[in-house]
PDB file of N, CA and C in Angstrom:
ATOM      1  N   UNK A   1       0.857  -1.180   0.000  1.00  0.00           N
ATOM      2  CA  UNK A   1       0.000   0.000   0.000  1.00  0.00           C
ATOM      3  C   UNK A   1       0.902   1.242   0.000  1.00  0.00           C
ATOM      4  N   UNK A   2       0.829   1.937  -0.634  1.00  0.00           N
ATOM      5  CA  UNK A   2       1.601   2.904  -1.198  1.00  0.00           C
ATOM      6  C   UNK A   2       1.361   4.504   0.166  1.00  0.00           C
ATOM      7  N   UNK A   3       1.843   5.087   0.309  1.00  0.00           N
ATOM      8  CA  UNK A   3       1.560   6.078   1.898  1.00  0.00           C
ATOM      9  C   UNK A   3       0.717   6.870   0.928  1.00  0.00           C
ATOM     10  N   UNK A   4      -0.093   7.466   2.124  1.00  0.00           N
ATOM     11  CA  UNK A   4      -1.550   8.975   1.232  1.00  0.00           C
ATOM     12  C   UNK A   4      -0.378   9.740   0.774  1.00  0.00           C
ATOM     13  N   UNK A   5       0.578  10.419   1.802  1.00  0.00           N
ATOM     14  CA  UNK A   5       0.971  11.409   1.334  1.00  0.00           C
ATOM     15  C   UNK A   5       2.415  11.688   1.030  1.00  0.00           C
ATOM     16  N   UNK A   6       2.561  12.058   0.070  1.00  0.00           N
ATOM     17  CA  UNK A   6       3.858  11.364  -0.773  1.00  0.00           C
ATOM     18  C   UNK A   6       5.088  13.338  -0.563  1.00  0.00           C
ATOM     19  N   UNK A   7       5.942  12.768  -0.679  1.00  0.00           N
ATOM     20  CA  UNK A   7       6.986  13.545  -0.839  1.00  0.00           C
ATOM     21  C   UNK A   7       6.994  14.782  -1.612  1.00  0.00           C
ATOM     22  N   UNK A   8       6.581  14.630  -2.767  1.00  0.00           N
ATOM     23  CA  UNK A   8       6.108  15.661  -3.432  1.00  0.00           C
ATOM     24  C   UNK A   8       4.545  16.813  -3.141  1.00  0.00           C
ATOM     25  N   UNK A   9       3.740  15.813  -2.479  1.00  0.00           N
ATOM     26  CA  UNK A   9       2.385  16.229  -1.838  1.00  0.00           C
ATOM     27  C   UNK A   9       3.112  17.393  -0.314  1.00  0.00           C
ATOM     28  N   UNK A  10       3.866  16.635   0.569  1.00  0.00           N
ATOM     29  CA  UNK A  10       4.775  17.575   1.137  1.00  0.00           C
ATOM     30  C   UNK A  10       5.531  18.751   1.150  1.00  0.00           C
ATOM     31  N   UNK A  11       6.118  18.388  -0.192  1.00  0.00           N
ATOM     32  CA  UNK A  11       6.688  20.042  -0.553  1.00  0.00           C
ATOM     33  C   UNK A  11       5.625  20.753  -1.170  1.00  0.00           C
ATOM     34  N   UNK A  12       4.946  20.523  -1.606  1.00  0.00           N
ATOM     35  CA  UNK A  12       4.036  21.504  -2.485  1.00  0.00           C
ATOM     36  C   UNK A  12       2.802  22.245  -1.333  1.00  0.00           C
ATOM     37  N   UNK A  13       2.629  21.293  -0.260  1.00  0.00           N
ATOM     38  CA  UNK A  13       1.893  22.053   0.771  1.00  0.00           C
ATOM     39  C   UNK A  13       2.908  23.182   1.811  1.00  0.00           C
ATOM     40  N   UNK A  14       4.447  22.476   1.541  1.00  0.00           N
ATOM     41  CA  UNK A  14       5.161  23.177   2.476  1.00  0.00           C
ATOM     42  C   UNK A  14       5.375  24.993   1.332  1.00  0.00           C
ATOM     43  N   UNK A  15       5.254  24.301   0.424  1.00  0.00           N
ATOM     44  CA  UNK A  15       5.389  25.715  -0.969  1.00  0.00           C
ATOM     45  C   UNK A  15       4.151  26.840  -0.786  1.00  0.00           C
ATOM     46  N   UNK A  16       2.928  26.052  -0.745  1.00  0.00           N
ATOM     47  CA  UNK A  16       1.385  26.836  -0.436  1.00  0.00           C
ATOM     48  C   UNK A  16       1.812  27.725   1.111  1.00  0.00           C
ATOM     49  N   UNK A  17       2.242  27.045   2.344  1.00  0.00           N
ATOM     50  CA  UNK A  17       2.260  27.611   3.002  1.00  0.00           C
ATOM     51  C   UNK A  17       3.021  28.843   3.156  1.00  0.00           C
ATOM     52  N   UNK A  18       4.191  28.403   2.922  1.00  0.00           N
ATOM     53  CA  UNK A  18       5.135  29.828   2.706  1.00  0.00           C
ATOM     54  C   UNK A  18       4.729  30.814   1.470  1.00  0.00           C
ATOM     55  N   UNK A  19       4.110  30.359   0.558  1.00  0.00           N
ATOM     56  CA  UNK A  19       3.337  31.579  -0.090  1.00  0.00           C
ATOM     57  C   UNK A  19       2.101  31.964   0.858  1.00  0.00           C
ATOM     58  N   UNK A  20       1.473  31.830   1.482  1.00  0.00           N
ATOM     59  CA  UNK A  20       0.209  32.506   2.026  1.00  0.00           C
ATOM     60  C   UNK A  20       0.906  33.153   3.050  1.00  0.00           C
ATOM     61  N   UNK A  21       2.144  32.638   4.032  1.00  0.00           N
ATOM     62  CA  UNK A  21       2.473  33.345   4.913  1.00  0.00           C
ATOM     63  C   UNK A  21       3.202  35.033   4.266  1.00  0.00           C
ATOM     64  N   UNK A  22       4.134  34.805   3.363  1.00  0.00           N
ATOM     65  CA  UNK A  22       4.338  36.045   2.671  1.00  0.00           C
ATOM     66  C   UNK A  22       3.871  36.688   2.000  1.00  0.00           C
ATOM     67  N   UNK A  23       2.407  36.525   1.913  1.00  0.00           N
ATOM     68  CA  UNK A  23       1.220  37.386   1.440  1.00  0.00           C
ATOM     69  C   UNK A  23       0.250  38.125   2.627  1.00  0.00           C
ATOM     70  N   UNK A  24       0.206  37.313   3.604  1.00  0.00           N
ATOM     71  CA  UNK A  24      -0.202  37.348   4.858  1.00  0.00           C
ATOM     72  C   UNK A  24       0.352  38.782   5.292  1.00  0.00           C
ATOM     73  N   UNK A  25       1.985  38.382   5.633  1.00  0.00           N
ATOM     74  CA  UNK A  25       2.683  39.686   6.061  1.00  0.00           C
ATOM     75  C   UNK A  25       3.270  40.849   5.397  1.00  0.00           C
ATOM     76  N   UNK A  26       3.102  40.676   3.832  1.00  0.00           N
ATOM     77  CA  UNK A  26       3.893  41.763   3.143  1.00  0.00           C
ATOM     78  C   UNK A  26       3.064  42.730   3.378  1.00  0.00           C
ATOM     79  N   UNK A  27       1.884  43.468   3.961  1.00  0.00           N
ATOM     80  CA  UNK A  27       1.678  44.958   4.619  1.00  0.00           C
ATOM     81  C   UNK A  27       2.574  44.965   5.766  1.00  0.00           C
ATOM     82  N   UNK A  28       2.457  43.910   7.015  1.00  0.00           N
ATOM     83  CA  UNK A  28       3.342  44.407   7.617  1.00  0.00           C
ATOM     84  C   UNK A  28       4.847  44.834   7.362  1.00  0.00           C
ATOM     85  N   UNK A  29       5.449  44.284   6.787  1.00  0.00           N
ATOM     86  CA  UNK A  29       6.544  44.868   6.120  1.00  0.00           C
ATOM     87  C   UNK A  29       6.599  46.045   5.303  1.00  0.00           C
ATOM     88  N   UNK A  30       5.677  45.979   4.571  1.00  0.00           N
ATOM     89  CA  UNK A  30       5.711  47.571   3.591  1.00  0.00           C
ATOM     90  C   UNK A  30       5.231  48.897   5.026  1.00  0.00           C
ATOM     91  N   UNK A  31       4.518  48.425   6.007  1.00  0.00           N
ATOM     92  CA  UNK A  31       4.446  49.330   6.828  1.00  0.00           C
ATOM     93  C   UNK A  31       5.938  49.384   7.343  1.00  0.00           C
ATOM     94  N   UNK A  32       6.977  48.525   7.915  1.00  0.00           N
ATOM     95  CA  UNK A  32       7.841  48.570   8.593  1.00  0.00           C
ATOM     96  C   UNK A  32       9.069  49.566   7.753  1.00  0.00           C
ATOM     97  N   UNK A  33       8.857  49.418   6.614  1.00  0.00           N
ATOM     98  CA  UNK A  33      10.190  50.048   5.703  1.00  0.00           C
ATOM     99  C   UNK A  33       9.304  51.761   5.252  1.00  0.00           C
ATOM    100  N   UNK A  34       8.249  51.563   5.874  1.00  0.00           N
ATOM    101  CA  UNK A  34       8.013  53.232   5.512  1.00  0.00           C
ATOM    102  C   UNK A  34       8.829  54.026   6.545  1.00  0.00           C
ATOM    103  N   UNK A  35       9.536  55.426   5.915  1.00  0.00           N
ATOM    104  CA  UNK A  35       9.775  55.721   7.152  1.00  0.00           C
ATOM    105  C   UNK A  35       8.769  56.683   7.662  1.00  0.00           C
ATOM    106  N   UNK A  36       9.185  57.215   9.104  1.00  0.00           N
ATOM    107  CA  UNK A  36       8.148  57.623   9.458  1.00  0.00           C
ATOM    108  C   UNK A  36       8.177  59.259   9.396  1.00  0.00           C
ATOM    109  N   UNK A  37       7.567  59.710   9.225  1.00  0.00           N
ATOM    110  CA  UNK A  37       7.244  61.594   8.887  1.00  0.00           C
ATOM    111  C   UNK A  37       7.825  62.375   9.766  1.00  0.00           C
ATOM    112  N   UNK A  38       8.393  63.143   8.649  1.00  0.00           N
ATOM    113  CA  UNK A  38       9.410  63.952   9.808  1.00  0.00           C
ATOM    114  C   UNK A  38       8.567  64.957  10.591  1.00  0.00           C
ATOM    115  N   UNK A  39       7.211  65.048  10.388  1.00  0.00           N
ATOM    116  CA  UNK A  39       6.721  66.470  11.445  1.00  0.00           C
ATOM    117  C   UNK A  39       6.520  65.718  12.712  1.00  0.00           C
ATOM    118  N   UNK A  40       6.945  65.935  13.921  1.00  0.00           N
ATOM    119  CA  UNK A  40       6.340  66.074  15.348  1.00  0.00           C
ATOM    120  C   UNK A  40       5.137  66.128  15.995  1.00  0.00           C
ATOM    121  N   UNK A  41       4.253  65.747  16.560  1.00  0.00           N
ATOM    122  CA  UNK A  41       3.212  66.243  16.520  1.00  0.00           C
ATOM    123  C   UNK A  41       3.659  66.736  18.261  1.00  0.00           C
ATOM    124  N   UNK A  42       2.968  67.698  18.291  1.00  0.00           N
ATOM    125  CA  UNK A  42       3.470  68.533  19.610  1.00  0.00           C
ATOM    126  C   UNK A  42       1.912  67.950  20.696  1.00  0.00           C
ATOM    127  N   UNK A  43       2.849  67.994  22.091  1.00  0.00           N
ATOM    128  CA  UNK A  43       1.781  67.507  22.728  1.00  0.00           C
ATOM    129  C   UNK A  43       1.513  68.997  24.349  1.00  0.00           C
ATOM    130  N   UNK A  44       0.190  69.118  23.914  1.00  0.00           N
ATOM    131  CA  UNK A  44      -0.222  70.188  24.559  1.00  0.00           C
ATOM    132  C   UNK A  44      -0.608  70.253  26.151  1.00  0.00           C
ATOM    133  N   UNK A  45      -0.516  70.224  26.915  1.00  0.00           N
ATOM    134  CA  UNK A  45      -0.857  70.781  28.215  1.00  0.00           C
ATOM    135  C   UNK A  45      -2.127  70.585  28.462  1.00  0.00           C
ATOM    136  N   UNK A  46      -3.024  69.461  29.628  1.00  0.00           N
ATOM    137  CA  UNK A  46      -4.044  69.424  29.599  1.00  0.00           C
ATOM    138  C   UNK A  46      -4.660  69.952  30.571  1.00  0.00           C
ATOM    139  N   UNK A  47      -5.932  70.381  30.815  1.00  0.00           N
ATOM    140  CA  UNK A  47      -6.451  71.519  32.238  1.00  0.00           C
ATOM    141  C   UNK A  47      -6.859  70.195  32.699  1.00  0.00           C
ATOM    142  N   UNK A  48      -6.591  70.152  34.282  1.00  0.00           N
ATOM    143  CA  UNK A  48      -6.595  69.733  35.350  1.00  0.00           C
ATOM    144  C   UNK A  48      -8.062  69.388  35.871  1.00  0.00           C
ATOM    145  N   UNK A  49      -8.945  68.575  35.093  1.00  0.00           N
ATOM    146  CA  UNK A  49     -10.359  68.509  35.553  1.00  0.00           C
ATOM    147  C   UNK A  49     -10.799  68.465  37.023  1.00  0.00           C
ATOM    148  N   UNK A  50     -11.905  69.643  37.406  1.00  0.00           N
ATOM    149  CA  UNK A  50     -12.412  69.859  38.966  1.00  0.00           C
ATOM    150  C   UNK A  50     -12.425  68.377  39.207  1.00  0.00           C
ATOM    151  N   UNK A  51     -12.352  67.281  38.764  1.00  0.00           N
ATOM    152  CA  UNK A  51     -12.932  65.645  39.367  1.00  0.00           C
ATOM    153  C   UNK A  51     -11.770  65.843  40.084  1.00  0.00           C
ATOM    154  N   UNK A  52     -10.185  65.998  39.797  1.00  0.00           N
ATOM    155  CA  UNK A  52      -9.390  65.596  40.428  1.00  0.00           C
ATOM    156  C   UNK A  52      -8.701  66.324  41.544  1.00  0.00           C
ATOM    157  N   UNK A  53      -9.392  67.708  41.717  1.00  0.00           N
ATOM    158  CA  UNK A  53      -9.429  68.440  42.719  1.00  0.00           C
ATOM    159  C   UNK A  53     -10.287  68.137  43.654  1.00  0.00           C
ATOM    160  N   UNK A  54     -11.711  67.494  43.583  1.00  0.00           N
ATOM    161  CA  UNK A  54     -12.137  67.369  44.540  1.00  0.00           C
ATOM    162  C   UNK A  54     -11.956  66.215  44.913  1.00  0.00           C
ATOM    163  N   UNK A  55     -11.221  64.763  44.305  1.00  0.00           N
ATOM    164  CA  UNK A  55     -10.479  63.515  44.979  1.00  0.00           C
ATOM    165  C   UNK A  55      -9.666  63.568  45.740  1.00  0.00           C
ATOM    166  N   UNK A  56      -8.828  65.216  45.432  1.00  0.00           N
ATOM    167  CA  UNK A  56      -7.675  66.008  46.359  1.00  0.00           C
ATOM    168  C   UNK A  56      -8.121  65.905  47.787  1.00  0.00           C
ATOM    169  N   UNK A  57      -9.167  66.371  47.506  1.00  0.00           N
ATOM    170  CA  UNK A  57      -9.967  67.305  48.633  1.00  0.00           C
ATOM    171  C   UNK A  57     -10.422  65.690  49.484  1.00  0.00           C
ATOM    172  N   UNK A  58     -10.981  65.276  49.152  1.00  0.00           N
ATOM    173  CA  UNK A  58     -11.400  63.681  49.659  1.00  0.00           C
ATOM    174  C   UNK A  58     -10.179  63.544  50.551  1.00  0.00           C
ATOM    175  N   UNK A  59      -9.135  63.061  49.778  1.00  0.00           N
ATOM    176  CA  UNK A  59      -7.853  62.396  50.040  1.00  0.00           C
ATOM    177  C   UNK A  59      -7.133  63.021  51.374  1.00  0.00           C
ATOM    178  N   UNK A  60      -7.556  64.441  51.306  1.00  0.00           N
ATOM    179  CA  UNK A  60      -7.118  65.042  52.471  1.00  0.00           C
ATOM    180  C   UNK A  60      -7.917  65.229  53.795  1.00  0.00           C
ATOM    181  N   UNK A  61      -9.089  65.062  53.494  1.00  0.00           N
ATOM    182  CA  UNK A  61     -10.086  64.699  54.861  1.00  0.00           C
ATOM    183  C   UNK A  61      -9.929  63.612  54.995  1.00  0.00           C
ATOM    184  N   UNK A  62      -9.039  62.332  54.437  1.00  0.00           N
ATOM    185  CA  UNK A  62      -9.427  61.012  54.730  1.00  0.00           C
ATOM    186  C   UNK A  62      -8.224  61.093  55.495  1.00  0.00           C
ATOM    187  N   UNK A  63      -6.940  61.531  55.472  1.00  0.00           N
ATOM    188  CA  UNK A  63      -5.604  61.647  56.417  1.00  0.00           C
ATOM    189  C   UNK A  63      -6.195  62.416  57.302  1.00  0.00           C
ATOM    190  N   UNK A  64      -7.042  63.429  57.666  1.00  0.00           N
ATOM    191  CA  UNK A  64      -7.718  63.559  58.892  1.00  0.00           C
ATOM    192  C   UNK A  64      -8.546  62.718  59.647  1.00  0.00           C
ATOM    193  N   UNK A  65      -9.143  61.802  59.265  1.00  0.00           N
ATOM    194  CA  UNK A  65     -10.074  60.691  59.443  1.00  0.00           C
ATOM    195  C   UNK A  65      -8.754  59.824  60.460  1.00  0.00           C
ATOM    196  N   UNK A  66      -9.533  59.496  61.777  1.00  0.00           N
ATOM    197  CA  UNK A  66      -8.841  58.581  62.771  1.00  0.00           C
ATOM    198  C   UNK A  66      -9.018  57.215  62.281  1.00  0.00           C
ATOM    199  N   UNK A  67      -8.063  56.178  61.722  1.00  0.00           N
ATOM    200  CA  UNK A  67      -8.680  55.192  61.689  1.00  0.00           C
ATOM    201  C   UNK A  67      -9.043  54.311  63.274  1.00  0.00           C
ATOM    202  N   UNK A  68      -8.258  54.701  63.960  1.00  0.00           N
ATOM    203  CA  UNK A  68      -8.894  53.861  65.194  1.00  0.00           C
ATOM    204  C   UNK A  68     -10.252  54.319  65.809  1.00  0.00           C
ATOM    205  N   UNK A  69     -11.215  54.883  64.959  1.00  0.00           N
ATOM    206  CA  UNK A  69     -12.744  54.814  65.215  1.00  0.00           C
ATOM    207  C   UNK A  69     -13.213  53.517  64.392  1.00  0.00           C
ATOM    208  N   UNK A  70     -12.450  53.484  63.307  1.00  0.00           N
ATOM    209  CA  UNK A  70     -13.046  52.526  62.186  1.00  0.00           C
ATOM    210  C   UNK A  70     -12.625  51.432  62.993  1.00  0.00           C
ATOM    211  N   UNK A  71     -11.400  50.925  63.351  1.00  0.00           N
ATOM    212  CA  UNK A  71     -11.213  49.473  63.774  1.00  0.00           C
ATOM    213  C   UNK A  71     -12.035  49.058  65.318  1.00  0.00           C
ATOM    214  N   UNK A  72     -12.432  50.049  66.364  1.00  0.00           N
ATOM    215  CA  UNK A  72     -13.354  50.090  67.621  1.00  0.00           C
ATOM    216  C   UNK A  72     -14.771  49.702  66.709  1.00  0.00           C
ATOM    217  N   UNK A  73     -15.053  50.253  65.510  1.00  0.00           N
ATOM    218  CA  UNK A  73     -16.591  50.093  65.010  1.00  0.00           C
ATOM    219  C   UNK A  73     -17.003  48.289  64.924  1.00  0.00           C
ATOM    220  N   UNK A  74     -15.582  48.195  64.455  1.00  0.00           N
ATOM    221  CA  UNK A  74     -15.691  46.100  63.922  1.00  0.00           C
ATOM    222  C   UNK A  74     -15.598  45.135  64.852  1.00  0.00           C
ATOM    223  N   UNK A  75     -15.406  45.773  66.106  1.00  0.00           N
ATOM    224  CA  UNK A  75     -15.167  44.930  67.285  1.00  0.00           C
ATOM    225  C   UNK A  75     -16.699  44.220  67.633  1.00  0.00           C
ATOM    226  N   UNK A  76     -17.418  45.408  67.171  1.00  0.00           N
ATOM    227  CA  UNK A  76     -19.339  44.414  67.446  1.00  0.00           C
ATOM    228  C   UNK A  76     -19.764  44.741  66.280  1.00  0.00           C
ATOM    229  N   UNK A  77     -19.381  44.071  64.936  1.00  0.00           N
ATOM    230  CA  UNK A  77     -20.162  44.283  63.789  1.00  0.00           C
ATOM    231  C   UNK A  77     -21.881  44.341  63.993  1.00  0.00           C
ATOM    232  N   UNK A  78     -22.703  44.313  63.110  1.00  0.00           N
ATOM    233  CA  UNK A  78     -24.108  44.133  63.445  1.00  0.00           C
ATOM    234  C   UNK A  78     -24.737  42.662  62.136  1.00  0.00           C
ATOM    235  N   UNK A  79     -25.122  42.054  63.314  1.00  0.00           N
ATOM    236  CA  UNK A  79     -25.780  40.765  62.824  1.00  0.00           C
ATOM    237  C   UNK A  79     -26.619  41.120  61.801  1.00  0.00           C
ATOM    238  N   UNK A  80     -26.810  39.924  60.805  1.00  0.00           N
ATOM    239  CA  UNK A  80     -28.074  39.989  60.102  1.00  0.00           C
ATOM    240  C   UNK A  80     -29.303  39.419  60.727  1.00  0.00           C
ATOM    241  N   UNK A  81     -30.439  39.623  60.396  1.00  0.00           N
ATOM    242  CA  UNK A  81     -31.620  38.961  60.638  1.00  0.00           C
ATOM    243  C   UNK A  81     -32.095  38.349  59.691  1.00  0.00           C
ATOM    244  N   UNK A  82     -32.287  37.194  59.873  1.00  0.00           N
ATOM    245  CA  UNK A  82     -32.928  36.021  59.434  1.00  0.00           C
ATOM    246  C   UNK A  82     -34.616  35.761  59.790  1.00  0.00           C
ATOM    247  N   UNK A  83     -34.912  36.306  58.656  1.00  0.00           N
ATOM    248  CA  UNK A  83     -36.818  35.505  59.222  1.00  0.00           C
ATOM    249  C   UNK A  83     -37.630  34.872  58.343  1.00  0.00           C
TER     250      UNK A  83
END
């Protein structure tokens, strides 16, 4: 019995593949050998949105905040009720 797939059936799939793979990637390559544009694009200065002034503001009443009220609170959590 002669094998399915013969030597020549081998190279010719190993031939298909390496053609689809270098069809596959030749954009990426034609992208890679572009070069890239000489203008800069300049990057501008952004205003400081009120959100992150008033997280400020949070952040700094919370370093006033005692935590040893919070850890006295957990000493008698409060049960659930079940009915």
């Amino acid at each position: 019995m002669p094998p399915l797939v013969t030597q020549v059936d081998l190279a010719a799939i190993e031939k298909r593949y390496q053609d689809m793979l270098r069809d596959a990637l030749a954009p990426l390559y034609a992208v890679q050998q572009t070069p890239p544009s000489p203008t800069q694009t300049l990057v501008e200065p952004q205003i400081v949105p009120d959100q992150l002034l008033t997280e400020a503001k949070h952040l700094r009443y919370f370093r006033k905040y005692n935590p040893k009220t919070f850890e006295e609170s957990m000493d008698d959590p409060p049960r659930p009720i079940c009915g």
